[in-house]
Protein backbone atom coordinates (compact mmCIF):
# COMPACT_ATOMS: atom_id res chain seq x y z
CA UNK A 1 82.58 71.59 69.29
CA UNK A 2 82.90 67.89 69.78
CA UNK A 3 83.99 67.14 65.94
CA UNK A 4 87.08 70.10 66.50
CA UNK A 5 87.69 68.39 69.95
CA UNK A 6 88.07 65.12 68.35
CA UNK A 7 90.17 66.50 65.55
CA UNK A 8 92.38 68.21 68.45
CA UNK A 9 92.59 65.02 70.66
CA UNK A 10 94.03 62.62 67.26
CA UNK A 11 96.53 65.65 65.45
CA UNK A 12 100.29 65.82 66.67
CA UNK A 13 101.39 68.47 68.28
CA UNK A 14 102.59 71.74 66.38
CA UNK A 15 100.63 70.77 63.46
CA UNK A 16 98.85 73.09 61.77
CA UNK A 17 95.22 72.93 61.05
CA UNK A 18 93.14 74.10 57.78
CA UNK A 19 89.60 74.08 58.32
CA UNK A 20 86.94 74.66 55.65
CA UNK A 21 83.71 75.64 56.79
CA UNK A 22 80.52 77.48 55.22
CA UNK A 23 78.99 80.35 56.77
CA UNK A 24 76.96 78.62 58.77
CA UNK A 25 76.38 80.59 62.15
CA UNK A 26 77.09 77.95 64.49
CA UNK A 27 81.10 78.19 63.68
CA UNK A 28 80.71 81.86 64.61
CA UNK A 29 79.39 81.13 68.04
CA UNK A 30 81.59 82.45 70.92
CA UNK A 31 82.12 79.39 72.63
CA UNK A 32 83.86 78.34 68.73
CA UNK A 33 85.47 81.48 68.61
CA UNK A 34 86.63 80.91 72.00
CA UNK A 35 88.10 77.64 71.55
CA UNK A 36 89.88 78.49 68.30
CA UNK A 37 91.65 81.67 69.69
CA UNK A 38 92.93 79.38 72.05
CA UNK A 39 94.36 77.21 68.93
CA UNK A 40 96.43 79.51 66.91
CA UNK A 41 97.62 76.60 64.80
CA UNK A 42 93.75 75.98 63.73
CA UNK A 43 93.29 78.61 60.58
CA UNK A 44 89.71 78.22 59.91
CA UNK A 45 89.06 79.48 55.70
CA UNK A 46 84.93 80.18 55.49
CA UNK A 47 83.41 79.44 51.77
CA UNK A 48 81.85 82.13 50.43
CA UNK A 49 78.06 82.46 50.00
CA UNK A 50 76.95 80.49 47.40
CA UNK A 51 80.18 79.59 46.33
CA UNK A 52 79.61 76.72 43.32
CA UNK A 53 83.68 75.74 44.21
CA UNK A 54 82.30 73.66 46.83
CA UNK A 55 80.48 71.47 43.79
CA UNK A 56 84.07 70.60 43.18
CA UNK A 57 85.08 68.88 46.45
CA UNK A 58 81.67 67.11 46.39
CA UNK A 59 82.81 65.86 42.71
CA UNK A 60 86.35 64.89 43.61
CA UNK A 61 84.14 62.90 46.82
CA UNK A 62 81.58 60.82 44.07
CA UNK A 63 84.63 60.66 42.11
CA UNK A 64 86.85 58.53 45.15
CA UNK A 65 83.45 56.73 45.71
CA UNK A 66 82.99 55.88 42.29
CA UNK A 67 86.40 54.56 41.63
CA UNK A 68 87.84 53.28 44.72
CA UNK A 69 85.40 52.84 47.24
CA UNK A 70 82.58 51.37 45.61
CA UNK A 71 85.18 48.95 44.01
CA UNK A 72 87.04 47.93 46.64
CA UNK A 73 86.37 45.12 49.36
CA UNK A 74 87.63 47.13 52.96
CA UNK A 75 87.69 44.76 55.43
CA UNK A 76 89.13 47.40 58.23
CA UNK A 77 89.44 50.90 58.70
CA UNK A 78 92.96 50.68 58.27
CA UNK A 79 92.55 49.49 55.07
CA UNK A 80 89.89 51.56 54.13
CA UNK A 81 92.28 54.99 54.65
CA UNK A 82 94.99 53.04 52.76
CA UNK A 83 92.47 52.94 49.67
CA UNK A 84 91.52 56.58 49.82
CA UNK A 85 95.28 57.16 50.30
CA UNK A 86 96.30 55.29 47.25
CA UNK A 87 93.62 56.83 45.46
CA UNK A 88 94.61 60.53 46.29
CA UNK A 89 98.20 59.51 45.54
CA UNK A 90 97.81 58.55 41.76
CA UNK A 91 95.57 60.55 41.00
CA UNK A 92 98.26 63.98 42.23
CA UNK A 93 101.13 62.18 40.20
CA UNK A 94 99.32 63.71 37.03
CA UNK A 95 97.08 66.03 38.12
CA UNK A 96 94.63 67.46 35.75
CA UNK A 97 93.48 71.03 36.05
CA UNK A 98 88.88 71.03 35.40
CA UNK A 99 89.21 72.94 31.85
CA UNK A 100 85.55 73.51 30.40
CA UNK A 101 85.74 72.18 26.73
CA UNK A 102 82.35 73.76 25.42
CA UNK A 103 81.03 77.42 25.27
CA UNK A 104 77.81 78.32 27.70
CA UNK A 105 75.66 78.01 23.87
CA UNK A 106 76.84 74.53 23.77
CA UNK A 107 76.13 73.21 27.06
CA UNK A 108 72.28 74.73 27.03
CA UNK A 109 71.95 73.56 22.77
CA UNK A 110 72.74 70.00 24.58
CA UNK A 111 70.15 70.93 27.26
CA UNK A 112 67.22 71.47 24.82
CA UNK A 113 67.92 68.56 22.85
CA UNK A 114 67.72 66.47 26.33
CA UNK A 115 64.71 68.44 27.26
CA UNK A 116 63.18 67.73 23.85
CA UNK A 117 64.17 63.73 23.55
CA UNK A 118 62.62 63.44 27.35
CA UNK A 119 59.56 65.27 26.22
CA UNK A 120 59.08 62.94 22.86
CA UNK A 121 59.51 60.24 25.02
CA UNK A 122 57.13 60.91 27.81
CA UNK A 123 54.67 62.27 25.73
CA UNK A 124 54.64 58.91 23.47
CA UNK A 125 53.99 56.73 26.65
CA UNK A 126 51.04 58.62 27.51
């Protein structure tokens, strides 16, 4: 309740409001439900259960850490947003759609060859 609050307090008015949440139970709590019917504007979107998507957003996150974060020297907030900003912004002037480039065989032949290298190599330290 206090994180929507806080989002509600710092949005302009009439703006509309996209809200990603798991299926946790404590966003279906009637005090939540509550508060959101009294927000038509807030349009809440749950993930489904066990959906891998999510894996996704937390790879476009490491990605923005990686490259712009991690990199950069952010001596303010401010300028800390205008990063992440910048960031977002060239990376959607040529967007780049996740296309898997090997078949399911590939990916686990690579995953035994790993496994086997890793087992040669703990196996000779011993």
């Amino acid at each position: 309740m206090k994180f929507l609050k806080e989002i509600d307090a710092q949005i302009p008015e009439g703006l509309d409001v996209h809200i990603v949440m798991d299926n946790y139970a404590t966003h279906k709590t009637p005090k939540i439900k509550a508060w959101l019917a009294r927000r038509p504007h807030y349009h809440v979107h749950f993930t489904p259960t066990s959906a891998s998507w999510i894996n996704q957003v937390e790879r476009c996150f490491a990605e923005l850490t990686r490259k712009q974060i991690h990199r950069g020297v952010h001596t303010s907030v401010r300028q800390l947003e205008a990063d992440i900003r910048s960031f977002i912004d060239l990376h959607n002037r040529n967007p780049k759609p996740f296309k898997w480039t090997k078949s399911a065989d590939q990916i686990l032949a690579s995953v035994k060859r790993f496994c086997h290298k890793a087992h040669q190599t703990l196996c000779g330290e011993l």
